[in-house]
Every structure is written in structure tokens, then in C-alpha cells.
C-alpha atoms as a PDB file:
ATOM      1  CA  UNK A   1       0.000   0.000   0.000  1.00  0.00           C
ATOM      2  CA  UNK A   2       1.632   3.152  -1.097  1.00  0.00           C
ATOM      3  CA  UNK A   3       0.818   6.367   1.194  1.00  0.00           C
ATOM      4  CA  UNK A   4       0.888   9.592   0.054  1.00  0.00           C
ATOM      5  CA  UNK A   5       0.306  13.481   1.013  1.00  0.00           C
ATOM      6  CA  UNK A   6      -2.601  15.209  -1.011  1.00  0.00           C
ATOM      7  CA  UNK A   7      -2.931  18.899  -0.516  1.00  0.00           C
ATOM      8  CA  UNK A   8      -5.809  20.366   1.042  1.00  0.00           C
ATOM      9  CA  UNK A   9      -8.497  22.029  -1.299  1.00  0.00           C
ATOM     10  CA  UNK A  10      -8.265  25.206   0.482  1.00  0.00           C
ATOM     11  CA  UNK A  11      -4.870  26.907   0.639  1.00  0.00           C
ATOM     12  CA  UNK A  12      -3.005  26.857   3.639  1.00  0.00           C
ATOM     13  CA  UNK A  13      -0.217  28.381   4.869  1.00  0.00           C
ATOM     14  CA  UNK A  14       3.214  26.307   5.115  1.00  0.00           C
ATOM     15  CA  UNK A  15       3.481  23.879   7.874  1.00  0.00           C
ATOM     16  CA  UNK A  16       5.574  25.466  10.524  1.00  0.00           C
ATOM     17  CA  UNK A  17       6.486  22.735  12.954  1.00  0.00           C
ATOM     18  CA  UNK A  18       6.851  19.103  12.228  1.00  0.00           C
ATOM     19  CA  UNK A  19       3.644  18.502  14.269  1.00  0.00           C
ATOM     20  CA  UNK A  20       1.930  20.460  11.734  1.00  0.00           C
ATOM     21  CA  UNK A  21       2.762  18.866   9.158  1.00  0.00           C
ATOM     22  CA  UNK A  22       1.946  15.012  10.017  1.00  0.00           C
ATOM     23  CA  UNK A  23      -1.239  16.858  10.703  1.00  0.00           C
ATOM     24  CA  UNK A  24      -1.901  17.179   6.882  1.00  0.00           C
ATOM     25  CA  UNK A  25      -4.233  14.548   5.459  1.00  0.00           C
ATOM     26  CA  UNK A  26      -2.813  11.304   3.921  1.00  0.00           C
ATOM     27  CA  UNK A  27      -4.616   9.006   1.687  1.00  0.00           C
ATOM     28  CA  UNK A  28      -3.884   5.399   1.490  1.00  0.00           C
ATOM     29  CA  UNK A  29      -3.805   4.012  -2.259  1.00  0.00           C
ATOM     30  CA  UNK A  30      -4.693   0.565  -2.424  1.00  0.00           C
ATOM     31  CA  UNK A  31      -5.169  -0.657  -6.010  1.00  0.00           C
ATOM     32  CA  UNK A  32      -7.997   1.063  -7.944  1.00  0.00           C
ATOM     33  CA  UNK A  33      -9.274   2.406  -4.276  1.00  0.00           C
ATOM     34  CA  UNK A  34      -7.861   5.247  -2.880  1.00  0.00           C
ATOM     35  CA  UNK A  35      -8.883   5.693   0.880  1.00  0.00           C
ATOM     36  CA  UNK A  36      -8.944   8.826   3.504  1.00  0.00           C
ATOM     37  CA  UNK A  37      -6.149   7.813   5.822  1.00  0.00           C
ATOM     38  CA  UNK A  38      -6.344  10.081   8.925  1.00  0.00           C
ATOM     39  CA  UNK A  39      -3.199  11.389  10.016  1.00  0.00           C
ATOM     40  CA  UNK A  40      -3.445  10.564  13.729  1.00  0.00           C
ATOM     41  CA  UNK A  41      -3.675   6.681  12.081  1.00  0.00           C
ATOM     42  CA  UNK A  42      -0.148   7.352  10.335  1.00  0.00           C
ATOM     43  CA  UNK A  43       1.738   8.616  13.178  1.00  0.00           C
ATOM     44  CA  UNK A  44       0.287   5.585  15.388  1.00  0.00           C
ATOM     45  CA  UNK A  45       2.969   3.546  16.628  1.00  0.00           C
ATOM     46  CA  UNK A  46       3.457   0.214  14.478  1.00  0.00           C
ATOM     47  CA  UNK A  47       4.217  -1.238  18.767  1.00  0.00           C
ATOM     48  CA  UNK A  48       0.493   0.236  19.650  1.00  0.00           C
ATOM     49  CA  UNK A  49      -0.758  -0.973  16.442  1.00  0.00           C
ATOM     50  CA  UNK A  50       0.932  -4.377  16.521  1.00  0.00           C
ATOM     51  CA  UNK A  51      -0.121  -4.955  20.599  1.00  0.00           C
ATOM     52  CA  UNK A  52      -3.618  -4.172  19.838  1.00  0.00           C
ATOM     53  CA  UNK A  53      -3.730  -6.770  16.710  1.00  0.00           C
ATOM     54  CA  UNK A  54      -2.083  -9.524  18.968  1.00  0.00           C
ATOM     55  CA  UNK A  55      -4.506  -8.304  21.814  1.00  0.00           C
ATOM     56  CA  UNK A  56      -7.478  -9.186  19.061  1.00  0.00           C
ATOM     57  CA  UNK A  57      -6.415 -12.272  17.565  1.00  0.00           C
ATOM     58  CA  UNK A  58      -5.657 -13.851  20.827  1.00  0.00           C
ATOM     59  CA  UNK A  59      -9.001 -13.197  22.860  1.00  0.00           C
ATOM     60  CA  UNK A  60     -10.640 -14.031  19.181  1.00  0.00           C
ATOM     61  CA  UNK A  61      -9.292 -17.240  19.380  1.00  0.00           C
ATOM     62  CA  UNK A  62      -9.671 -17.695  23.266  1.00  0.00           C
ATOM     63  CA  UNK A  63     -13.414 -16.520  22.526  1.00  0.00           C
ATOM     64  CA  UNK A  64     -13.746 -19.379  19.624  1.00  0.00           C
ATOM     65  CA  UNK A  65     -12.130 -21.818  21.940  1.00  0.00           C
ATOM     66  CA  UNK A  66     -15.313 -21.580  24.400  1.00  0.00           C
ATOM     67  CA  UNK A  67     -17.662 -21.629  21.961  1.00  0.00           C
ATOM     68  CA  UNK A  68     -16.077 -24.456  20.633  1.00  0.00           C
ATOM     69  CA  UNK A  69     -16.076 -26.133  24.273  1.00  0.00           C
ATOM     70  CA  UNK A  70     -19.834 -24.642  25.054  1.00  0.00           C
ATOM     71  CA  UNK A  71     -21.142 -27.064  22.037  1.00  0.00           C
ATOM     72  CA  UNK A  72     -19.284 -29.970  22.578  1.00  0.00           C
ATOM     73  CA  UNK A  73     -19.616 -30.584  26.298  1.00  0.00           C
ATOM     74  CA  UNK A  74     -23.194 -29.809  25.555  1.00  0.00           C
ATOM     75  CA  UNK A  75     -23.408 -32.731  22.633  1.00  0.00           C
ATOM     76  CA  UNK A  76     -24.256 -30.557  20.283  1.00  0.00           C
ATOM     77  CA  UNK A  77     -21.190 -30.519  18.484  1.00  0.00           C
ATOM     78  CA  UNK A  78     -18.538 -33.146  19.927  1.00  0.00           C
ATOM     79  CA  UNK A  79     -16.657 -33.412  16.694  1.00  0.00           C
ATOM     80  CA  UNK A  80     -15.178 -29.750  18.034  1.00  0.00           C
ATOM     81  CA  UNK A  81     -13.831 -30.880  21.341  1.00  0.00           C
ATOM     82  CA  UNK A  82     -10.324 -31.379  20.380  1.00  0.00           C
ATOM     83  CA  UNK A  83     -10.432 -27.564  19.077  1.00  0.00           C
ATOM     84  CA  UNK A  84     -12.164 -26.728  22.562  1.00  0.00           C
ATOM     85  CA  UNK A  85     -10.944 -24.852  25.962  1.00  0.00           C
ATOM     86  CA  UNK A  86     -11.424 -27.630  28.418  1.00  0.00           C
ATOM     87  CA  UNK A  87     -12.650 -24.577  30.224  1.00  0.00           C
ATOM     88  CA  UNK A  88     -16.416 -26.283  30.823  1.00  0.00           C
ATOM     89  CA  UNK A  89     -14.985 -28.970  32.629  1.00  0.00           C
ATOM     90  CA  UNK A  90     -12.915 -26.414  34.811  1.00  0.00           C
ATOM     91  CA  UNK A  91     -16.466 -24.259  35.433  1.00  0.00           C
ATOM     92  CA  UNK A  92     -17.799 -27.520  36.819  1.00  0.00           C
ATOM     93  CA  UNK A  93     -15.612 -28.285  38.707  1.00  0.00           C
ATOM     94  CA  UNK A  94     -14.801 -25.492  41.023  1.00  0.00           C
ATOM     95  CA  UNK A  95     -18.901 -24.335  40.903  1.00  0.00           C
ATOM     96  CA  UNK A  96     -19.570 -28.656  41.706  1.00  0.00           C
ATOM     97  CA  UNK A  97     -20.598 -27.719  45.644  1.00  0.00           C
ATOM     98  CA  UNK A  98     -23.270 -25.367  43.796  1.00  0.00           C
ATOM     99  CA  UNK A  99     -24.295 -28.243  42.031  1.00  0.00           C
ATOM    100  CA  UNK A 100     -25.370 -26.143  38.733  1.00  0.00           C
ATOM    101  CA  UNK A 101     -26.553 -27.598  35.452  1.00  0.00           C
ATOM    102  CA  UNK A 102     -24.786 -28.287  32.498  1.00  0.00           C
ATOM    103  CA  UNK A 103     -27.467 -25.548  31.159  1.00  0.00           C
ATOM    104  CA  UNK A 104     -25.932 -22.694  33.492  1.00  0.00           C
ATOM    105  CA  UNK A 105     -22.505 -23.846  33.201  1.00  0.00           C
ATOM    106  CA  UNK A 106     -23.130 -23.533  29.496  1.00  0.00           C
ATOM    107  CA  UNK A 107     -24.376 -19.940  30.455  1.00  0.00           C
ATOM    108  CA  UNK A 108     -21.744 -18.813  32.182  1.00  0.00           C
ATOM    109  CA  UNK A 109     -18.597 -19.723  29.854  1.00  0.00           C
ATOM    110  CA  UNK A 110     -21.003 -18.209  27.090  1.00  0.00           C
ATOM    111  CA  UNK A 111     -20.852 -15.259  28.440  1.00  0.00           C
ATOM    112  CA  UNK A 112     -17.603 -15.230  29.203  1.00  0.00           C
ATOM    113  CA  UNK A 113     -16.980 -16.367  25.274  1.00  0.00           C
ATOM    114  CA  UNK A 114     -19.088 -12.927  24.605  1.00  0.00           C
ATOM    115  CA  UNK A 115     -16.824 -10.617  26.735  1.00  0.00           C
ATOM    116  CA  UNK A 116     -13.734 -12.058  24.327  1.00  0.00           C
ATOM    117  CA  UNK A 117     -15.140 -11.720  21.612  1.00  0.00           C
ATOM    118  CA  UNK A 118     -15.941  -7.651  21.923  1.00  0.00           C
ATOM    119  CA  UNK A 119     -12.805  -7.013  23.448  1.00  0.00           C
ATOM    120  CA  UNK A 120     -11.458  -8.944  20.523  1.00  0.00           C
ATOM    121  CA  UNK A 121     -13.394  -6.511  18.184  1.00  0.00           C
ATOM    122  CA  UNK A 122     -12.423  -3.728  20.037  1.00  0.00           C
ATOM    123  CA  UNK A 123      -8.872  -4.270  19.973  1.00  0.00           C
ATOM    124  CA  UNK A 124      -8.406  -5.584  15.979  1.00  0.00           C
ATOM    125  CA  UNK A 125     -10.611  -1.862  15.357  1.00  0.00           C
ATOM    126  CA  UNK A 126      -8.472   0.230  17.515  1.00  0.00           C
ATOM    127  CA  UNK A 127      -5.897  -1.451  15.620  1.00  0.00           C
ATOM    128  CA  UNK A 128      -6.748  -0.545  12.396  1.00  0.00           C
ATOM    129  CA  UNK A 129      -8.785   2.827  13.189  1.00  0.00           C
ATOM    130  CA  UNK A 130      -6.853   4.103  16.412  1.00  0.00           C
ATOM    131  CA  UNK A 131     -10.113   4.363  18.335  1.00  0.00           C
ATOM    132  CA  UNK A 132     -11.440   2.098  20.711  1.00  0.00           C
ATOM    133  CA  UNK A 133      -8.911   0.467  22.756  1.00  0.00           C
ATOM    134  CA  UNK A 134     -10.382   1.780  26.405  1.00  0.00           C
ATOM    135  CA  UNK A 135     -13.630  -0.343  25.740  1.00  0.00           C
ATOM    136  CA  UNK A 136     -11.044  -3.715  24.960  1.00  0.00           C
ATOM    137  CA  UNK A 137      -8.827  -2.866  27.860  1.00  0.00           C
ATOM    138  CA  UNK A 138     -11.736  -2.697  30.287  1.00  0.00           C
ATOM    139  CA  UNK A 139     -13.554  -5.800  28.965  1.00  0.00           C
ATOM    140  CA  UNK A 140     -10.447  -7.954  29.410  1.00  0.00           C
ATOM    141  CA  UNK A 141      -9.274  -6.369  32.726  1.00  0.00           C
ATOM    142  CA  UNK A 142     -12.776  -6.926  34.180  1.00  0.00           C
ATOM    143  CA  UNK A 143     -13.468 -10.581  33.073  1.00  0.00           C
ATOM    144  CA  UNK A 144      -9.314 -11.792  33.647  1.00  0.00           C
ATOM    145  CA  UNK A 145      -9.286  -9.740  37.046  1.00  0.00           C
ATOM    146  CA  UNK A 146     -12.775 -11.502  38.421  1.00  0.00           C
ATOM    147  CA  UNK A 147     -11.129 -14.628  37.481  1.00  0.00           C
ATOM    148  CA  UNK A 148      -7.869 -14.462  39.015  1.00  0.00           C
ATOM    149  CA  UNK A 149      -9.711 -13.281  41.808  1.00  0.00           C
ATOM    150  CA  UNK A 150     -11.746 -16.650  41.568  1.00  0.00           C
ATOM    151  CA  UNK A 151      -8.189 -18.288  41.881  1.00  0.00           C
ATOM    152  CA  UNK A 152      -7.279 -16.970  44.812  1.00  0.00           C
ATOM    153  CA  UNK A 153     -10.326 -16.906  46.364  1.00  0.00           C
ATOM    154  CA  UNK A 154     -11.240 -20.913  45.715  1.00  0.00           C
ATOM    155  CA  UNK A 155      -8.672 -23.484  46.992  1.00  0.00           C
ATOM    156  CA  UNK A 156      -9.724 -26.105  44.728  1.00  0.00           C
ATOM    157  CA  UNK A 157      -9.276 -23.850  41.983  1.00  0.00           C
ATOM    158  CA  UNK A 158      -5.253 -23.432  40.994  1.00  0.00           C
ATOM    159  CA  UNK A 159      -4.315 -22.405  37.870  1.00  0.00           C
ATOM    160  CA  UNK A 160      -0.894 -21.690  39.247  1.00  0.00           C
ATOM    161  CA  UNK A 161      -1.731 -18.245  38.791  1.00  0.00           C
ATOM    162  CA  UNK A 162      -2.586 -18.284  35.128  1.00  0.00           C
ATOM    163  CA  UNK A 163      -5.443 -15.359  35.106  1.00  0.00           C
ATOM    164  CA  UNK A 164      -3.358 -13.453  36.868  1.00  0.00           C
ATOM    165  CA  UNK A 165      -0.423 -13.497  34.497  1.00  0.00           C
ATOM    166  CA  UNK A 166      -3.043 -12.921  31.584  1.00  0.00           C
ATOM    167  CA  UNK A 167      -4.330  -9.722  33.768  1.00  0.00           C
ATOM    168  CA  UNK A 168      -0.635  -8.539  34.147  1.00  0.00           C
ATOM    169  CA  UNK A 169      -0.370  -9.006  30.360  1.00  0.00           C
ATOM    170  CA  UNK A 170      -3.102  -6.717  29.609  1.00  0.00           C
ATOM    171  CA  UNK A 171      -2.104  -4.062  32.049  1.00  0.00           C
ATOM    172  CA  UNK A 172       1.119  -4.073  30.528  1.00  0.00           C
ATOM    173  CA  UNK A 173      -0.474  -3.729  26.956  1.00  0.00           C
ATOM    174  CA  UNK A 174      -2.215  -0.789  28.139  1.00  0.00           C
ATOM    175  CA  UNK A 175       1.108   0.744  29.730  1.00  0.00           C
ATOM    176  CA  UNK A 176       2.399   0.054  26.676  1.00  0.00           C
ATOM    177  CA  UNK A 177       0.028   1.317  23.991  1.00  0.00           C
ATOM    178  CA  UNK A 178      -0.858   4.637  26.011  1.00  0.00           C
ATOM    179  CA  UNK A 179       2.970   5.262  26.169  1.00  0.00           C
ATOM    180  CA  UNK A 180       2.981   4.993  22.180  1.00  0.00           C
ATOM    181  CA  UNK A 181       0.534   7.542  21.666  1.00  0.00           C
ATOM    182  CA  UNK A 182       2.265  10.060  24.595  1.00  0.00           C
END
């Protein structure tokens, strides 16, 4: 993709400082399409850009993972289990003294699955557009934070600290992406 400056339609003065002038419009030319790039998109940082994609992919595929699991510990599609969390068998586990259903288990990973998956869409569009990240940040912090709170809060439930190091991830990612833009 070659990018390019285009001059505004009205006349403007020279740019005086280099902030000025990455503040000129770029377009993007992509084959026949040519596409409005802003220029707050060009001067992200490829590190922002490139935690944010990673950040996407991998709740994406964490969020497929539980679906995957959610049908085939529920028999509806058991052909899927190898591709599956194993995290429906964890749920039922620790939550056993409850004694839930395999119906609210189901539930409850879910809508866990559903919290991935729009941080996962936030973070590939902030990615792409620049805009967006907070809501990603604060979907993952909240559902990796209650969990590693789960961990320490249940004895039978050790995952050697494993939501915890995920939540420390993200926080870092966050450091990291709002130091980028500073």
C-alpha cells in the first residue's frame, strides 16, 4: 500500500512545525481504491498498532475456543472438542458444591466467550482505526481480574496463577500502547 500526502483544497499556509505537518491529510492508495487515511492513524505507533492486533487475535481465538467447548460438552457438536478450551470442565468443577446444570454452566462460559469476543473486536478496530482500545482494555481487565480473583479466592481452583499473568499481560499492553501515543 503506497501512502501519500494530497494537498488540502483550500490553501493553507506552510506547515511550521513538524507537528503540523503530520497533521496534513494522507490518503492510502490501495489498487484502484484510494482511501482517507487520517493522520493521527499514520503517526500511530506500528508497537500500539501491533499490541492491539495480537490483543485481538488472541481473545478471538480464546473466545472461539469456548464456543467451541460450550457445544461440545453440551453434545451438540462433539466433533469440536479437540479444538475446545477444556474450560467447561474447569467451570464444573470449582462451581460442583453449587451443584449447577450443564445448562448454566453452558451460560456462564457463554458469556464469558461474549466478553472475548468484543474485546477482541475492540482491539483488531483500535488497531486498524486508532479508536477504541479503552472499551477492549476494560472488557479484558474486568473478566481476567474476576477470574484471578476466583483463583485466589477458591482453593480447589489453581491455575498456578494463570489469570493473573493474563491480567498482568493486559495491564502491561495498556502501559504500553498509552505510552505509544504520549
Amino acid at each position: 500500500m503506497k501512502i501519500s500526502r494530497v494537498r488540502s483544497p483550500v490553501p493553507t499556509p506552510a506547515p511550521v512545525s513538524k507537528a503540523q505537518r503530520l497533521d496534513a491529510e494522507y490518503v492510502a492508495v490501495a489498487g484502484p481504491r484510494v482511501l482517507r487515511v487520517p493522520a493521527q492513524l499514520v503517526r500511530m505507533n506500528l508497537v500500539r498498532r501491533t499490541i492491539l492486533g495480537v490483543l485481538g487475535l488472541w481473545h478471538g481465538l480464546a473466545a472461539t475456543q469456548n464456543v467451541f467447548d460450550v457445544l461440545a460438552s453440551t453434545g451438540i457438536a462433539t466433533g469440536l472438542r479437540p479444538l475446545a478450551s477444556k474450560n467447561f470442565d474447569m467451570i464444573a468443577n470449582v462451581a460442583e458444591p453449587l451443584h449447577p446444570s450443564r445448562t448454566a454452566i453452558a451460560v456462564l462460559l457463554t458469556g464469558a466467550a461474549t466478553i472475548e469476543a468484543a474485546a477482541s473486536v475492540s482491539f483488531v478496530r483500535a488497531a486498524f482505526t486508532g479508536e477504541g482500545a479503552e472499551v477492549g482494555f476494560a472488557l479484558s481487565l474486568a473478566l481476567f481480574g474476576s477470574f484471578f480473583l476466583i483463583d485466589d479466592g477458591l482453593d480447589d481452583y489453581d491455575l498456578g496463577a494463570k489469570h493473573r499473568a493474563i491480567f498482568t499481560l493486559v495491564v502491561a499492553g495498556y502501559a504500553a500502547t498509552k505510552a505509544a501515543t504520549s
